[in-house]
N, C-alpha and C. Protein backbone atom coordinates (compact mmCIF):
# COMPACT_ATOMS: atom_id res chain seq x y z
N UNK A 1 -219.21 112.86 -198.70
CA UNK A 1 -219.97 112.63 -199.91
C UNK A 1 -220.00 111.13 -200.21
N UNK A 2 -221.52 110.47 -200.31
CA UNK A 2 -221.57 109.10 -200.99
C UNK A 2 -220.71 108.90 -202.24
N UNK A 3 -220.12 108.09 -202.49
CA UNK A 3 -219.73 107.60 -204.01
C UNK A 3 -220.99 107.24 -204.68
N UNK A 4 -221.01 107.97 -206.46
CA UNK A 4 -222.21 107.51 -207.28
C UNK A 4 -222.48 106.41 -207.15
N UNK A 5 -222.00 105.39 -207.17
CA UNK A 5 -221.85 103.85 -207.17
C UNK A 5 -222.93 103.04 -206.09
N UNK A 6 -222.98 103.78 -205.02
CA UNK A 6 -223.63 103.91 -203.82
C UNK A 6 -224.80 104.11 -204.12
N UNK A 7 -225.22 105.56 -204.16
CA UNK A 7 -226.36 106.15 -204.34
C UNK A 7 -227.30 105.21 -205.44
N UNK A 8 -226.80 105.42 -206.85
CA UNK A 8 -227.15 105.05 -208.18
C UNK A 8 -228.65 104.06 -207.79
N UNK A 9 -228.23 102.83 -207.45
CA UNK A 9 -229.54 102.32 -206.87
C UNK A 9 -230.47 103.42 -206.07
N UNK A 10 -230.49 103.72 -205.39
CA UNK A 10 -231.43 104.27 -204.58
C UNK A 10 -232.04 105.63 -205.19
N UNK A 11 -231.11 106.40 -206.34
CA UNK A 11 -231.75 107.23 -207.47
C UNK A 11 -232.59 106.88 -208.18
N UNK A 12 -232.21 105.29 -208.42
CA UNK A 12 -233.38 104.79 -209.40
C UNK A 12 -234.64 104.17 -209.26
N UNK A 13 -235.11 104.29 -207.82
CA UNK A 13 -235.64 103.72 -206.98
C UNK A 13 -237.19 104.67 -207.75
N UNK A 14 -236.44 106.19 -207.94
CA UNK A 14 -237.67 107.19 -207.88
C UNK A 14 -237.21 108.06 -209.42
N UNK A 15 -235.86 107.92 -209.94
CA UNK A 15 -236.09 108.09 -211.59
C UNK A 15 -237.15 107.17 -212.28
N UNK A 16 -236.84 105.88 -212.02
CA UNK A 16 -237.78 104.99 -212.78
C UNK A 16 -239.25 105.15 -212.31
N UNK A 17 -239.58 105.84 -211.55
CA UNK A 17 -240.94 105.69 -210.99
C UNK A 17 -241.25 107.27 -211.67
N UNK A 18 -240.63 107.94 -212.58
CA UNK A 18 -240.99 109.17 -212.67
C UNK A 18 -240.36 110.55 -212.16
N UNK A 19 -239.24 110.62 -211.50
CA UNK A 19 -238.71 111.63 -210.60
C UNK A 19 -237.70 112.19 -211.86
N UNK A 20 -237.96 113.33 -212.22
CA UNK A 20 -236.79 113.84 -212.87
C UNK A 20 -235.13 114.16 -211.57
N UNK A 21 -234.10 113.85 -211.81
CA UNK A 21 -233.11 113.51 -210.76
C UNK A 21 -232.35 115.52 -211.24
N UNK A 22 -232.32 115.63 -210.28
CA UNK A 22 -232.08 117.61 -210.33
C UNK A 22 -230.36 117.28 -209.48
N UNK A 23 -229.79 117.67 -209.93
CA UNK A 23 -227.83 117.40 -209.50
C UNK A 23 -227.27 118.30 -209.17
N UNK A 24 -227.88 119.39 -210.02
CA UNK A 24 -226.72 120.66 -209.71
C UNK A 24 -227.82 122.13 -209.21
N UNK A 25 -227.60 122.96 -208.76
CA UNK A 25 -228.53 124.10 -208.12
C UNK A 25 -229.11 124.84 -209.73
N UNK A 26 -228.21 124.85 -210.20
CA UNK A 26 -229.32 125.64 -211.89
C UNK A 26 -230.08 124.68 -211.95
N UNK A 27 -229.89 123.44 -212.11
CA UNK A 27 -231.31 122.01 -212.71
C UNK A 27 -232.22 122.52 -210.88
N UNK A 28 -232.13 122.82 -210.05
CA UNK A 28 -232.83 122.73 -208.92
C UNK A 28 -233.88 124.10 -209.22
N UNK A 29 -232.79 125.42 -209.78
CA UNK A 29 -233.58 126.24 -210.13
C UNK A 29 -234.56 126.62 -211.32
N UNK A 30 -233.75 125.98 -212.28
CA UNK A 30 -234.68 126.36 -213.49
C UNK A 30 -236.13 125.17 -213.29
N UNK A 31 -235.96 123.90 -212.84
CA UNK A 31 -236.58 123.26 -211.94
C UNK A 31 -238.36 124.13 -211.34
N UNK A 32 -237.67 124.31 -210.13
CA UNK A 32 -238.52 125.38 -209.57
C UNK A 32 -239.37 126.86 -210.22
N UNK A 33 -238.13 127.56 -210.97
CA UNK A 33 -238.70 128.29 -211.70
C UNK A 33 -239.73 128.42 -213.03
N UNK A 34 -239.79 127.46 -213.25
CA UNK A 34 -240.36 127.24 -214.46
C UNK A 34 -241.32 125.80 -214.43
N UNK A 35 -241.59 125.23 -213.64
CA UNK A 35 -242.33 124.64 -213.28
C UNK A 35 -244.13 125.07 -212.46
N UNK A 36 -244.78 125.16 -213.57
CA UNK A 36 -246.30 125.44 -213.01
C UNK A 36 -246.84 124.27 -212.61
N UNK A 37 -247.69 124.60 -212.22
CA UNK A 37 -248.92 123.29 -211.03
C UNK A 37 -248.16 123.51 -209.90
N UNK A 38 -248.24 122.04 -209.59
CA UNK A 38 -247.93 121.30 -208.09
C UNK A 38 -247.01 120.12 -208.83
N UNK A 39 -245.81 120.31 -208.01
CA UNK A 39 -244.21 119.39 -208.05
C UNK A 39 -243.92 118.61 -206.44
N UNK A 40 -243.91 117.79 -206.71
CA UNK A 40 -243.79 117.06 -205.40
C UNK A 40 -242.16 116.67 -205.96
N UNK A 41 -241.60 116.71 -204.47
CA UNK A 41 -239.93 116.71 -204.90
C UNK A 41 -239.46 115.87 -203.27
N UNK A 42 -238.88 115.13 -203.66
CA UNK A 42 -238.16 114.15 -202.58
C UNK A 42 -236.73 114.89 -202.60
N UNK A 43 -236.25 115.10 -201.24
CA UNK A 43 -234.95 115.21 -200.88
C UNK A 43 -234.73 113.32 -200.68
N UNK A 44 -234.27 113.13 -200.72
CA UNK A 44 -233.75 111.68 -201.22
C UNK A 44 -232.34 111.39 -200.05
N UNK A 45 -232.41 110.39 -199.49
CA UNK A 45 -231.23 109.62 -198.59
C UNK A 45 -230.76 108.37 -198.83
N UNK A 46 -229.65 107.84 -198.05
CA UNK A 46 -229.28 106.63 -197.65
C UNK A 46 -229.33 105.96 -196.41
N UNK A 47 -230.27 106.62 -195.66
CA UNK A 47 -230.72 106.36 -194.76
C UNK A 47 -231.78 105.29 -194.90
N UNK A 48 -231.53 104.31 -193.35
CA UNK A 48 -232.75 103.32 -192.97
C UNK A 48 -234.05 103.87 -193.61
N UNK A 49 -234.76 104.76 -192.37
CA UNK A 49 -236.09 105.55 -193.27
C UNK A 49 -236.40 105.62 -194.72
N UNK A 50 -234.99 106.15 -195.21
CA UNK A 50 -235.75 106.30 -196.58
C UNK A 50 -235.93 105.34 -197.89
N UNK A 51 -234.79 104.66 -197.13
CA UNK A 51 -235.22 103.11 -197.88
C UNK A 51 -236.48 102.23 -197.52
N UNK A 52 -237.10 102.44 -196.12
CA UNK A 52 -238.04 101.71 -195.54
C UNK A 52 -239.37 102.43 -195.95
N UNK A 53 -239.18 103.46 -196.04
CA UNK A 53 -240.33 104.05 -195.65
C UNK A 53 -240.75 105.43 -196.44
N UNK A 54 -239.94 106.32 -197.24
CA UNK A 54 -239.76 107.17 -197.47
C UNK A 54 -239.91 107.27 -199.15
N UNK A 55 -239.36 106.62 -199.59
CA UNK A 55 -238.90 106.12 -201.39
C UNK A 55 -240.32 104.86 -201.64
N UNK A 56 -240.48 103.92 -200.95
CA UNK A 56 -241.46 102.58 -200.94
C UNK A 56 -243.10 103.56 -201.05
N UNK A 57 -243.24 104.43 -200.09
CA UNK A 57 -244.05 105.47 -199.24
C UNK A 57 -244.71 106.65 -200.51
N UNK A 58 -243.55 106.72 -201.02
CA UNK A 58 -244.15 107.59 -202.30
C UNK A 58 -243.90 107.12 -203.45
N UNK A 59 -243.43 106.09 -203.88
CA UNK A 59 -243.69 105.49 -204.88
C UNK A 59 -245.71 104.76 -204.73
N UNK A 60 -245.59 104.40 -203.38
CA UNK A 60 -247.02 103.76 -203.16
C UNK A 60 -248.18 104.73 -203.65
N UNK A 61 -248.03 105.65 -202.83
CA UNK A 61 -248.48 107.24 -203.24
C UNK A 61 -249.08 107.39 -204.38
N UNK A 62 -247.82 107.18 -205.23
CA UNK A 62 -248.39 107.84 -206.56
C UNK A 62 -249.23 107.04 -207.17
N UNK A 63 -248.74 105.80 -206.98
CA UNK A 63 -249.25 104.30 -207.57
C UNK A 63 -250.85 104.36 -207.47
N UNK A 64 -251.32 104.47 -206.42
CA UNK A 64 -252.51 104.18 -206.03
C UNK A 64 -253.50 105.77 -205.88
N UNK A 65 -252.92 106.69 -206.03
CA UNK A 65 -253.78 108.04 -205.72
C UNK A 65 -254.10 108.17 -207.13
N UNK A 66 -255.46 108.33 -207.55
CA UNK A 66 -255.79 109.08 -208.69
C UNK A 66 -254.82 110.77 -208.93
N UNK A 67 -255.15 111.50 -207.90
CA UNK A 67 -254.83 112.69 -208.13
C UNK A 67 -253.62 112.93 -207.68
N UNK A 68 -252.95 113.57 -208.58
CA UNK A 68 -251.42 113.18 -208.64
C UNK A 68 -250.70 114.75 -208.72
N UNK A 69 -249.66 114.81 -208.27
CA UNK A 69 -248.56 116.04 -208.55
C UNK A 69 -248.43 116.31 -210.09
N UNK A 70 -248.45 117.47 -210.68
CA UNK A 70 -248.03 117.49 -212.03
C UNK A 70 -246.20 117.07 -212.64
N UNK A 71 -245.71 117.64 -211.84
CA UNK A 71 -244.45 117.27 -212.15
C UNK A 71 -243.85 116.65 -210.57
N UNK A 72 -242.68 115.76 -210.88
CA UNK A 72 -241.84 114.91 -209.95
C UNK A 72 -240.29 115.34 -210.03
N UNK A 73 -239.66 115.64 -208.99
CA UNK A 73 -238.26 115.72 -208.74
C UNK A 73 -237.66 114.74 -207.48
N UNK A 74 -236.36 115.26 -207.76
CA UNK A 74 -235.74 114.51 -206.59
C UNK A 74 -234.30 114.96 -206.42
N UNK A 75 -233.61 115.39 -205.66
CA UNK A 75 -232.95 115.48 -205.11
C UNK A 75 -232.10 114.71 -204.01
N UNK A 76 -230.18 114.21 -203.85
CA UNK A 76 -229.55 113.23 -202.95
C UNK A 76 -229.00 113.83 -202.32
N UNK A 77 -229.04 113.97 -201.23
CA UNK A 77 -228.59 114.34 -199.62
C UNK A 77 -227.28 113.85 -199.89
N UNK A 78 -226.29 114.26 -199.53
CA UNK A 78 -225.07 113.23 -199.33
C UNK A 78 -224.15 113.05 -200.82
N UNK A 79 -224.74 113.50 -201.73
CA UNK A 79 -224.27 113.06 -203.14
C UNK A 79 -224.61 114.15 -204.16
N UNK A 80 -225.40 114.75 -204.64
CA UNK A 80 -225.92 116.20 -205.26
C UNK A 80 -225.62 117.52 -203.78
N UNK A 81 -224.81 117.73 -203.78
CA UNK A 81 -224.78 118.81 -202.93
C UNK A 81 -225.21 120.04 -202.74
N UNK A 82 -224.92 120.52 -204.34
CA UNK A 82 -225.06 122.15 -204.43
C UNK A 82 -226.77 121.49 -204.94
N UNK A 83 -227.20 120.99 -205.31
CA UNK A 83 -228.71 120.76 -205.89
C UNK A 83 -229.76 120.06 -204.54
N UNK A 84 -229.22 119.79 -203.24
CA UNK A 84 -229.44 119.94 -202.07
C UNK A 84 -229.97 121.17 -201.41
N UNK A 85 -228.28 121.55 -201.10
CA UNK A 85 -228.43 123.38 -201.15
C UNK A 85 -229.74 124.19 -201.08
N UNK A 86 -229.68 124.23 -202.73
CA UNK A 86 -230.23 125.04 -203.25
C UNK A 86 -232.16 124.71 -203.05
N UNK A 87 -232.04 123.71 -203.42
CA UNK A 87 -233.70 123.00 -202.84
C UNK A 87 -234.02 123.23 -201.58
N UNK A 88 -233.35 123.15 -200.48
CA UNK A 88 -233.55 123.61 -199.18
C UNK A 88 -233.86 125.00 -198.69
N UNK A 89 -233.12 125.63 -199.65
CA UNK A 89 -233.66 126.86 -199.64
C UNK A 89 -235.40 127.45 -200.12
N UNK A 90 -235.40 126.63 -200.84
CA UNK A 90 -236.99 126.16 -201.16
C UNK A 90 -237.92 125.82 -200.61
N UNK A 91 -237.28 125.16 -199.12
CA UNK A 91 -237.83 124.71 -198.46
C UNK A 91 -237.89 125.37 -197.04
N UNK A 92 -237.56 126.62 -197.13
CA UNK A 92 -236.98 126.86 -195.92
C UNK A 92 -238.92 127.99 -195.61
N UNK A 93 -239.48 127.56 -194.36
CA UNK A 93 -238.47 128.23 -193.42
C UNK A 93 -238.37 126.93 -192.47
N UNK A 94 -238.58 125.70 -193.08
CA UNK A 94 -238.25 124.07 -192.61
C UNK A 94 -236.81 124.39 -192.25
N UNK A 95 -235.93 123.14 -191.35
CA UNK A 95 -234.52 123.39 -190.94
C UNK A 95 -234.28 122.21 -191.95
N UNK A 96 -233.35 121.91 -192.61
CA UNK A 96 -232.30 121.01 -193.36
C UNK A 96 -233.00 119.53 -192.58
N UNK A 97 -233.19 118.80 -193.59
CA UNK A 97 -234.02 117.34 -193.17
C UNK A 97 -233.82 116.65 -194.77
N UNK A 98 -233.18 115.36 -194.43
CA UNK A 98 -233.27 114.14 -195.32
C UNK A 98 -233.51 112.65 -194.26
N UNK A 99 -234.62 111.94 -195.40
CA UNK A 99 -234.92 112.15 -196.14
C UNK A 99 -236.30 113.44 -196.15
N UNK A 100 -237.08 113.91 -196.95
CA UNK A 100 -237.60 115.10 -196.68
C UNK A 100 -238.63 115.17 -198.13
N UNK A 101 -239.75 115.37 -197.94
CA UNK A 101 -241.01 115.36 -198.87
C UNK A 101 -241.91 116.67 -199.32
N UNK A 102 -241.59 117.10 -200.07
CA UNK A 102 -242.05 118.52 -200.66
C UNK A 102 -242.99 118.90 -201.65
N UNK A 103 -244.07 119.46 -201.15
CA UNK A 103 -245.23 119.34 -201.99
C UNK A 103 -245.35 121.40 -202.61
N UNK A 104 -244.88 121.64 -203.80
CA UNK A 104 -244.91 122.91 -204.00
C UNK A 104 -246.35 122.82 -205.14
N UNK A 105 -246.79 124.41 -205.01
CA UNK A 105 -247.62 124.51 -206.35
C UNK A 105 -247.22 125.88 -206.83
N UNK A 106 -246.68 126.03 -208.45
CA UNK A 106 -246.11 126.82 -208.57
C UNK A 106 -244.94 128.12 -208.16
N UNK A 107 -244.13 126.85 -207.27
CA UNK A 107 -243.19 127.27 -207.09
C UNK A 107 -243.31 127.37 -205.30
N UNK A 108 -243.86 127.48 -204.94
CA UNK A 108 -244.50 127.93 -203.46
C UNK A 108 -244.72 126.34 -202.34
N UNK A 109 -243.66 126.28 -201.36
CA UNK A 109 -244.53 125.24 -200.52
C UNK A 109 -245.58 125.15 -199.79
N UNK A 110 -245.82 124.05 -200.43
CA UNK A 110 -247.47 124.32 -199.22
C UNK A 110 -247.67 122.85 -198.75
N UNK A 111 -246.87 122.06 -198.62
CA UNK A 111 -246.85 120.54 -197.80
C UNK A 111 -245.71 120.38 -197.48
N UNK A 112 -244.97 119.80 -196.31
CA UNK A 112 -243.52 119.62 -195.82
C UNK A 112 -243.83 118.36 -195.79
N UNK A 113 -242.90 117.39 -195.34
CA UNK A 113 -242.92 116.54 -194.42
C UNK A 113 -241.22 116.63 -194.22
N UNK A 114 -240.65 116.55 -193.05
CA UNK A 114 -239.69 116.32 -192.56
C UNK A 114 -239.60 115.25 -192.14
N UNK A 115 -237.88 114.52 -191.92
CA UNK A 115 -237.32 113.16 -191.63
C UNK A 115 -238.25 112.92 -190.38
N UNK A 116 -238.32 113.47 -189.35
CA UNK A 116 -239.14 113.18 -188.10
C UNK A 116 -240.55 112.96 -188.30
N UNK A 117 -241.26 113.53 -189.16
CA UNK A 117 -242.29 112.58 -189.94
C UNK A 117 -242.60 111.09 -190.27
N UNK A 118 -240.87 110.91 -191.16
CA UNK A 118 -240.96 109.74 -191.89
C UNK A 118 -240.25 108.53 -190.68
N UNK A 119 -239.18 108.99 -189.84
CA UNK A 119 -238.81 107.90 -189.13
C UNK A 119 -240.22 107.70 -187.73
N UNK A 120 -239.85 106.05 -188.31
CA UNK A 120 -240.64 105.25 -187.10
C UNK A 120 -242.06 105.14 -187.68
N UNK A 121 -242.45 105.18 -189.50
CA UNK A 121 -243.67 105.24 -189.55
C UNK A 121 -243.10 103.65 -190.91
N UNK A 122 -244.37 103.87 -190.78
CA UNK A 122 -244.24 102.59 -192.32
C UNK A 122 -244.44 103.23 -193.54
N UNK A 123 -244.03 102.77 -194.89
CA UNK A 123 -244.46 103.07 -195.86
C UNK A 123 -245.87 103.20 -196.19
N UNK A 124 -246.30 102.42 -195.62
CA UNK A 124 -248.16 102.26 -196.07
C UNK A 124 -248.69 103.79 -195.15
N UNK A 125 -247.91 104.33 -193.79
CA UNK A 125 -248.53 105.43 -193.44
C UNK A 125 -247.67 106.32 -194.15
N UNK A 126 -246.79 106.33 -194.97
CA UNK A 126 -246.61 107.75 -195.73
C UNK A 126 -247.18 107.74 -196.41
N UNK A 127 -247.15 106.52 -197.40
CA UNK A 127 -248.14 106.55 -198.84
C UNK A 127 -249.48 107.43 -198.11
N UNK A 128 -250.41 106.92 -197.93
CA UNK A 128 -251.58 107.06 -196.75
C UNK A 128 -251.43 108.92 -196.75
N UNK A 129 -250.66 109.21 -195.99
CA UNK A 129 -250.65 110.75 -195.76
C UNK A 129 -250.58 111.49 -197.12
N UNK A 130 -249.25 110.96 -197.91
CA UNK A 130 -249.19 111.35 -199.07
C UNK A 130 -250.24 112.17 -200.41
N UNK A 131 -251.43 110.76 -200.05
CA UNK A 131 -252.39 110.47 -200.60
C UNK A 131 -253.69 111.45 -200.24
N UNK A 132 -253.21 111.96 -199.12
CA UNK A 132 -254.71 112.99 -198.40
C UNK A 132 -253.74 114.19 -198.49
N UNK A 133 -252.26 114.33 -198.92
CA UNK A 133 -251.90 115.71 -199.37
C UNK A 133 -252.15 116.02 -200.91
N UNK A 134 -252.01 115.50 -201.73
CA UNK A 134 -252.58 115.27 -203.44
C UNK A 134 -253.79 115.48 -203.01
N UNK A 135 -254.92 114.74 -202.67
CA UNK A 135 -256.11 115.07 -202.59
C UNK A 135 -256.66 116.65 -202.14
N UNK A 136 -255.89 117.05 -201.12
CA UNK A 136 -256.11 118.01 -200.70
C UNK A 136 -255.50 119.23 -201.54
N UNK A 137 -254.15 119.31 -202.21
CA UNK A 137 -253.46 120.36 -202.45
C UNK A 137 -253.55 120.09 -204.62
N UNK A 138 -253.80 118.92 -204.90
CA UNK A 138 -253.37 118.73 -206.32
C UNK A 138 -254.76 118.87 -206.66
N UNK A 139 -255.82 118.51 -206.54
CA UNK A 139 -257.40 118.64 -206.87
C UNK A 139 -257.37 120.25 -207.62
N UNK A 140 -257.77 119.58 -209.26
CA UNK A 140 -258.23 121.05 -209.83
C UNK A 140 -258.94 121.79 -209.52
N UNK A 141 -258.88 123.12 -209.23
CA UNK A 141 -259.87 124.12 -208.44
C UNK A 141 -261.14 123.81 -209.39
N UNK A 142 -262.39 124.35 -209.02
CA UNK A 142 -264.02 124.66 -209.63
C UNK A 142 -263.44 125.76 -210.74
C-alpha cells in the first residue's frame, strides 16, 4: 500500500479537475448505484503512464470536449483498496488494470480502456480517443 502522503498529489491531479475521490467500496457503490447518465471514472495510479499520459489525457478530455460525462469519479490503485475492489468488479468482465478508464451510463459499462491502451501513447492520443468516446456514448439521444 502507497502512503497517503504519496498518492495525495496525484489525487488531486483529478479531484481538482472535478473527480469526486470514492475510498471505500460503499462510496464505490452507492457511487454506481445511484448515479444516472454517463460517469466516467478513472482507476487512478502511480505509475509512469498515468502520470504521463493517463491523468494529463483526461483532464485534456474534458477540457476541450463540449460533450462531457455527467458525473466524474476516481478511484487509487495501490492506496483505496477495498474502493478498487469493488469498482473492478464494475468493470469486469475487463481483468484488473491500473491505470484504467471507465465510461458507464447508468450504471452499465459501455467504454473500457485498459493500462495497455494507455502505455506507450501520449496524452494528446488519450485525450483524442477520450473525446470520440463522449461524443459517441454521452450525446443526448433525439
Amino acid at each position: 500500500m502507497y502512503p497517503p502522503h504519496m498518492v495525495a498529489p496525484m489525487k488531486a491531479e483529478l479531484v481538482n479537475a472535478g473527480f469526486q475521490d470514492l475510498t471505500t467500496a460503499e462510496e464505490v457503490d452507492n457511487f454506481m448505484q445511484n448515479t444516472k447518465g454517463t460517469a466516467l471514472v478513472v482507476i487512478n495510479s502511480v505509475c509512469g503512464c498515468a502520470a504521463g499520459a493517463a491523468r494529463p489525457g483526461v483532464r485534456s478530455a474534458l477540457t476541450r470536449s463540449e460533450i462531457k460525462p455527467d458525473h466524474l469519479a476516481t478511484v487509487f490503485a495501490g492506496a483505496d483498496l477495498e474502493a478498487v475492489a469493488k469498482m473492478r468488479e464494475y468493470t469486469l468482465p475487463y481483468p484488473p488494470s491500473s491505470p484504467a478508464v471507465a465510461l458507464f451510463k447508468d450504471g452499465e459499462l459501455i467504454h473500457f480502456v485498459e493500462r495497455h491502451h494507455i502505455e506507450g501513447r501520449s496524452a494528446e492520443m488519450i485525450a483524442q480517443h477520450l473525446q470520440m468516446a463522449f461524443e459517441e456514448f454521452c450525446a443526448e439521444e433525439a
